[in-house]
C-alpha atoms as a PDB file:
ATOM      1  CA  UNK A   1       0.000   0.000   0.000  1.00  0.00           C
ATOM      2  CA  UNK A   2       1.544   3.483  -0.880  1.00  0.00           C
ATOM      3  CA  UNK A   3       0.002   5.288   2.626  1.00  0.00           C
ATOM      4  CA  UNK A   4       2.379   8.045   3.636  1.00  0.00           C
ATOM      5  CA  UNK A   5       4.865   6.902   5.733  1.00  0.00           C
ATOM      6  CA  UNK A   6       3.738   8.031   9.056  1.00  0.00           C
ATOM      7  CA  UNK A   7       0.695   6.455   8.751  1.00  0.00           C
ATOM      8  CA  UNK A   8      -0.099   4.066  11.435  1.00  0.00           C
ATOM      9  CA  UNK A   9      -1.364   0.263  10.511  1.00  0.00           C
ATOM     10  CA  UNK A  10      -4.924  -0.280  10.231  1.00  0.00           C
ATOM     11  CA  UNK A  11      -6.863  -3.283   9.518  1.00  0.00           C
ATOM     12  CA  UNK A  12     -10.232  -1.564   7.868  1.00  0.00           C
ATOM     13  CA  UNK A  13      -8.206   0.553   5.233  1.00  0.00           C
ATOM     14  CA  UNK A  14      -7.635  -0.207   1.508  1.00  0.00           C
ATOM     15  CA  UNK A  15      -5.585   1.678  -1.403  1.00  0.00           C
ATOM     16  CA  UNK A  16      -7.565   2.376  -3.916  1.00  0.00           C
ATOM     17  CA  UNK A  17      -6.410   3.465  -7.401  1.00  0.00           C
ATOM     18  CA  UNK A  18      -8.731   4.772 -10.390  1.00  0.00           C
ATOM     19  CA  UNK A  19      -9.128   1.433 -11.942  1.00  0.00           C
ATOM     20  CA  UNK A  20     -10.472  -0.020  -8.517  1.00  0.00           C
ATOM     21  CA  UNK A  21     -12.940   3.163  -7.304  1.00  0.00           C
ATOM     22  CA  UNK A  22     -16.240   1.909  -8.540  1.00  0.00           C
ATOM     23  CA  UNK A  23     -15.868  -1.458  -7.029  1.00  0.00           C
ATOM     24  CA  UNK A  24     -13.674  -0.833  -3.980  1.00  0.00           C
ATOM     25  CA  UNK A  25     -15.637   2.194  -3.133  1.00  0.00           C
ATOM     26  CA  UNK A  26     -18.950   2.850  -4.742  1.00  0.00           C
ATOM     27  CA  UNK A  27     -20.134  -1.158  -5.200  1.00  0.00           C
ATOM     28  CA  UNK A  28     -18.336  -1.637  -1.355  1.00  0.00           C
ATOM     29  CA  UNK A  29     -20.565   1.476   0.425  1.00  0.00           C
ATOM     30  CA  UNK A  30     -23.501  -0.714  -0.246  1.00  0.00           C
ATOM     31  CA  UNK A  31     -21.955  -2.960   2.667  1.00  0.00           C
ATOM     32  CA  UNK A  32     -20.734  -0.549   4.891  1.00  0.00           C
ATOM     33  CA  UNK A  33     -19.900   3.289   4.569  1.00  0.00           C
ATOM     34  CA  UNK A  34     -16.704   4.319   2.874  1.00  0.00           C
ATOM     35  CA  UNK A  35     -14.319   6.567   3.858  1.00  0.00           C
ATOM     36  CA  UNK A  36     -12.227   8.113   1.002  1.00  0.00           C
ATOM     37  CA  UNK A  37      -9.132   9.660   1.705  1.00  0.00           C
ATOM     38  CA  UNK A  38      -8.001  11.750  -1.394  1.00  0.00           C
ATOM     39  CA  UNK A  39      -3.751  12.530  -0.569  1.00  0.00           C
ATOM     40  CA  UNK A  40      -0.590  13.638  -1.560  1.00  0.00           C
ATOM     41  CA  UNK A  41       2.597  12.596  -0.421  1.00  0.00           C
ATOM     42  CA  UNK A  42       3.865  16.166  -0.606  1.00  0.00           C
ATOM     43  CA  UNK A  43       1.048  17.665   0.934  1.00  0.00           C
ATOM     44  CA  UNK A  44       2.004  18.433   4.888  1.00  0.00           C
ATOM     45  CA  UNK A  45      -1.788  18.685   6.079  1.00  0.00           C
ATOM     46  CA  UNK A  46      -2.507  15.112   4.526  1.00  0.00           C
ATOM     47  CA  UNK A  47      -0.384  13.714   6.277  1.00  0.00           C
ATOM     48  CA  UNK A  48      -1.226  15.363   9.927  1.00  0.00           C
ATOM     49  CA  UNK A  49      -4.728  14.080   8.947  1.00  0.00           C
ATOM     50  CA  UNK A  50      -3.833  10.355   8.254  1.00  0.00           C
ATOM     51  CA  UNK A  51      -3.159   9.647  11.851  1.00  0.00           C
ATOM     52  CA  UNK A  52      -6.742  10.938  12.823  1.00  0.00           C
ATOM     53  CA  UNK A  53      -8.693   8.824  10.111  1.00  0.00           C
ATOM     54  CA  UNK A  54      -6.738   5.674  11.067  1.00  0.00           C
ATOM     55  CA  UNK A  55      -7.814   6.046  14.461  1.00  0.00           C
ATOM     56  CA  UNK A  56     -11.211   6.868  14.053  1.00  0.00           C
ATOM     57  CA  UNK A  57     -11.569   4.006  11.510  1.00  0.00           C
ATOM     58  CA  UNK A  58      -9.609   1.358  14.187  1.00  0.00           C
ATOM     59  CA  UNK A  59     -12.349   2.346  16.951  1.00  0.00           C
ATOM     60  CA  UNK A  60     -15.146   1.677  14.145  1.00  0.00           C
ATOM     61  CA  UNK A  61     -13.573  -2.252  14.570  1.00  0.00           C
ATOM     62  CA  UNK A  62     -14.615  -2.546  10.677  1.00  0.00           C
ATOM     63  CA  UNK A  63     -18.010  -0.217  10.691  1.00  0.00           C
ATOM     64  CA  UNK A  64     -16.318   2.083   8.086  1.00  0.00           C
ATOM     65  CA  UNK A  65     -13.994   1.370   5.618  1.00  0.00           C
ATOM     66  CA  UNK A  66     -11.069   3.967   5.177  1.00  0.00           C
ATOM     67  CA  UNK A  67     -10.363   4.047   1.098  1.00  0.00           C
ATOM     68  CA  UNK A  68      -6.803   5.653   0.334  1.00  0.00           C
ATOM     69  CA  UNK A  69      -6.208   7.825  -2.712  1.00  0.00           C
ATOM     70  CA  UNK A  70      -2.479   9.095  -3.612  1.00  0.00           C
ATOM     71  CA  UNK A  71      -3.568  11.672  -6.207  1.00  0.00           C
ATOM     72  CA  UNK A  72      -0.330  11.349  -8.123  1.00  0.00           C
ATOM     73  CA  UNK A  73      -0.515   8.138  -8.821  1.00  0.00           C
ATOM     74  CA  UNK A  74      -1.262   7.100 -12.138  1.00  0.00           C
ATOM     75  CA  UNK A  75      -4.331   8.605 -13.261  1.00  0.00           C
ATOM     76  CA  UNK A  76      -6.100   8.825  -9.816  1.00  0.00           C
ATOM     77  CA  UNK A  77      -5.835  12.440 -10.568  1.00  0.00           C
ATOM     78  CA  UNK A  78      -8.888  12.115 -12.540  1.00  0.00           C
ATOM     79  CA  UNK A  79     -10.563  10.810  -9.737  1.00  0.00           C
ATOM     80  CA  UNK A  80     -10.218  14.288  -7.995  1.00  0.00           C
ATOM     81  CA  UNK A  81     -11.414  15.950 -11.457  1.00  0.00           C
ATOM     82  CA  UNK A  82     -14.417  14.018 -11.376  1.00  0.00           C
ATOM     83  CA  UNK A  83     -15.441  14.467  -7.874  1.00  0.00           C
ATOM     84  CA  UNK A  84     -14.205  18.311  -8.355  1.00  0.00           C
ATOM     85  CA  UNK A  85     -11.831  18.276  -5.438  1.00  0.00           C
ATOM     86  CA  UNK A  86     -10.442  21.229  -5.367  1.00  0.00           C
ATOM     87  CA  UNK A  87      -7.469  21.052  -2.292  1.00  0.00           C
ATOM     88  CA  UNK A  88      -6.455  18.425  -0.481  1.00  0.00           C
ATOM     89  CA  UNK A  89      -6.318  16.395   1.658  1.00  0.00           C
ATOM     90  CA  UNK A  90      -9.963  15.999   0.736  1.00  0.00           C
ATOM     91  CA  UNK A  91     -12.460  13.288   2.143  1.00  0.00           C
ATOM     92  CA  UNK A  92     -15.724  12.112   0.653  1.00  0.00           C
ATOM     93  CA  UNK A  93     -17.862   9.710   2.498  1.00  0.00           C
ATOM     94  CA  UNK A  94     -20.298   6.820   0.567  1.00  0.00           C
ATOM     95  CA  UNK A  95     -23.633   5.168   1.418  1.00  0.00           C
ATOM     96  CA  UNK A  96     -25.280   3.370  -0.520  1.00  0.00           C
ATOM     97  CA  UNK A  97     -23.263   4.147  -3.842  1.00  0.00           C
ATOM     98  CA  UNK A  98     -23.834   7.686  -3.160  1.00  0.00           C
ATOM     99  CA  UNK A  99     -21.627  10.378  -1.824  1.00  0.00           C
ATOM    100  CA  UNK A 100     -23.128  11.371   1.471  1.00  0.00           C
ATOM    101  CA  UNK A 101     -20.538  14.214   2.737  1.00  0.00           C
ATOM    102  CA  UNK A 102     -17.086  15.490   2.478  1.00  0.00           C
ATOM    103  CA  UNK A 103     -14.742  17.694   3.929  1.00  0.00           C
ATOM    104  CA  UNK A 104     -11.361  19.194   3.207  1.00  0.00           C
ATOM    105  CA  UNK A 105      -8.546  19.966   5.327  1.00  0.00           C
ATOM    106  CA  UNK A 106      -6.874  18.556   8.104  1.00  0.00           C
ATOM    107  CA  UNK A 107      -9.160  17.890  11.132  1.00  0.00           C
ATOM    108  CA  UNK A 108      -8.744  16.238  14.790  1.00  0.00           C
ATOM    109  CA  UNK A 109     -10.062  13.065  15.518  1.00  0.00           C
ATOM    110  CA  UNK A 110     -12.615  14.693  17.673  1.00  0.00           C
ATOM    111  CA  UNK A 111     -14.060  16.528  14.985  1.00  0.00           C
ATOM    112  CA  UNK A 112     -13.447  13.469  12.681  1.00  0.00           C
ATOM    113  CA  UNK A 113     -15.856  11.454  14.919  1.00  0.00           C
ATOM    114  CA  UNK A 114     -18.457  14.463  15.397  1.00  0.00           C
ATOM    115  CA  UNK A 115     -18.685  14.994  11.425  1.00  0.00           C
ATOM    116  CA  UNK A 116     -19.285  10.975  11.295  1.00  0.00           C
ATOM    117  CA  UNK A 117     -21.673  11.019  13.483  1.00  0.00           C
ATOM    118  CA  UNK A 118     -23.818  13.546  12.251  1.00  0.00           C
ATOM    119  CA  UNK A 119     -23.533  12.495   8.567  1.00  0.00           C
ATOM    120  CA  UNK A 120     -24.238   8.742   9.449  1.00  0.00           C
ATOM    121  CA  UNK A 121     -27.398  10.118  11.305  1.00  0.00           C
ATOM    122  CA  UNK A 122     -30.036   9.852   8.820  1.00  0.00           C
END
């Protein structure tokens, strides 16, 4: 997997490349929600938000499943076209095969949890 290095392990997360989105994410958030992590190796918030995901997705024991997207890589890039990210780190959230939320920018894992919460409400 091609997580930034600082990243700590976690058993509910997946990289996911542009090939594998419609299947690892959209098909999978029929299961379970799906966390989608859109990041850059040389982008400095990303990486203080990949600690914070992990975490919140470990105390989910499985609940949620934390999809990884390195932007640069091959032609994810297109991925953030199509979804017109516009910064990053950017995360999306899917239920259902739908997108049900996102946010961009680095958060803590409190507010990580509190944005969960309220968009896994209804």
């Amino acid at each position: 997997m091609r997580f930034p290095p600082d990243h700590p392990p976690c058993a509910h997360c997946v990289d996911v490349d542009q090939d594998a989105f419609e299947t690892a994410v959209v098909d999978a958030s029929h299961e379970r929600p799906v966390l989608v992590d859109f990041w850059a190796d040389w982008c400095a918030p990303c990486h203080q938000l990949a600690p914070h995901l992990t975490r919140v997705i470990n105390e989910r024991e499985g609940a949620i499943l934390l999809a990884k997207v390195e932007v640069d890589a091959g032609d994810n890039m297109k991925l953030a076209g199509h979804y017109r990210l516009r910064g990053f780190p950017t995360v999306l959230l899917f239920e259902q095969g739908e997108e049900r939320g996102r946010f961009s920018g680095s958060r803590s894992s409190v507010q990580i949890r509190a944005w969960l919460n309220e968009q896994l409400q209804g």
